[in-house]
Protein backbone atom coordinates (compact mmCIF):
# COMPACT_ATOMS: atom_id res chain seq x y z
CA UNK A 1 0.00 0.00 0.00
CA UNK A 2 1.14 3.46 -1.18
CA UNK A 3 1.09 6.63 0.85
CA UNK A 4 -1.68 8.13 -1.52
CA UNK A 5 -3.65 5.06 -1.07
CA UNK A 6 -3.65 5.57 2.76
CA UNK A 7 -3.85 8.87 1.85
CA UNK A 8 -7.03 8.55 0.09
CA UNK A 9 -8.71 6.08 2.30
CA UNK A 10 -7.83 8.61 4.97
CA UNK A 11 -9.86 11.28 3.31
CA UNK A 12 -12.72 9.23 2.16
CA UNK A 13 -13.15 7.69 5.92
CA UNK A 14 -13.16 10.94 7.07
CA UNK A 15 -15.98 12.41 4.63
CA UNK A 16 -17.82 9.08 5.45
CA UNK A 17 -17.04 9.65 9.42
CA UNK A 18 -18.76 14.13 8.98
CA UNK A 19 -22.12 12.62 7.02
CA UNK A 20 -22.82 10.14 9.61
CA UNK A 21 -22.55 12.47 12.15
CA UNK A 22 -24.81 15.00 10.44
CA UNK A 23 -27.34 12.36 9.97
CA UNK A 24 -27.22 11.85 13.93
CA UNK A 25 -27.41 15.41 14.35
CA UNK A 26 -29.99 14.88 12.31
CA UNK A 27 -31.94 12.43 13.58
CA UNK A 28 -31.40 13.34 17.25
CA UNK A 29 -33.40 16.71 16.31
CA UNK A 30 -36.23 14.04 14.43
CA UNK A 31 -36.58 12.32 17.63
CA UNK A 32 -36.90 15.19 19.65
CA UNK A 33 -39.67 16.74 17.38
CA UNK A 34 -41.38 13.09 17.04
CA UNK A 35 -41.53 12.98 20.86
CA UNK A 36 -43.29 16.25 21.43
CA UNK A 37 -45.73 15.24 18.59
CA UNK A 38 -46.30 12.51 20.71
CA UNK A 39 -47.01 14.39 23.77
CA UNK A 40 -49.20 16.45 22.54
CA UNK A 41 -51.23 13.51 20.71
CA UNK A 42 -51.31 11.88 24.15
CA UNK A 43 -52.57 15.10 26.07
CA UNK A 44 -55.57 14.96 22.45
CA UNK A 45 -56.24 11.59 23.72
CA UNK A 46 -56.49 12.50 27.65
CA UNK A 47 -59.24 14.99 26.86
CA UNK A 48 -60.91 13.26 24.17
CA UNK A 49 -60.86 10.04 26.81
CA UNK A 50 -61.87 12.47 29.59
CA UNK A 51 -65.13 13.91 27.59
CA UNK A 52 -65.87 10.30 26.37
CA UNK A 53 -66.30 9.51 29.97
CA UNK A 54 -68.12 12.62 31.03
CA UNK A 55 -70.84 12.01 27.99
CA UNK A 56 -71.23 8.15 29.09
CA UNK A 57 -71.60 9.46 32.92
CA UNK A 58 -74.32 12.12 31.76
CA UNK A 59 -75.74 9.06 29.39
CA UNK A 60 -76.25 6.84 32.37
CA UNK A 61 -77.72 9.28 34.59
CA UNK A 62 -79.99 9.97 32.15
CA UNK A 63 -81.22 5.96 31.50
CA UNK A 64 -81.23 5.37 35.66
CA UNK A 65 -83.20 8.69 35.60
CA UNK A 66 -85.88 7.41 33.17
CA UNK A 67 -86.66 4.05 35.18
């Protein structure tokens, strides 16, 4: 192996080595933006739960009411 050969490998590892970190840059800001997305959809899904209940609550009240 020649010194531009090690040379070259050298350069090319080292282009390979800067994507991969920008892709983890990357993804590291993905994850953090799919993880509030997912917060938020599980705060939608507290409230829709919590009115869901309420309206079967007001529901039965109404049915023991009417016996």
């Amino acid at each position: 192996m020649d010194i531009e050969s090690v040379k070259s490998e050298i350069e090319r590892l080292t282009n390979d080595k800067s994507q991969t970190d920008a892709t983890i840059v990357n993804l590291e800001k993905e994850l953090i933006r799919l993880k509030q997305s997912s917060d938020m959809l599980s705060g939608a899904l507290q409230t829709c739960n919590y009115f869901l209940q309420k309206f079967n609550n007001e529901v039965s009240e109404e049915k023991e009411e009417d016996v």
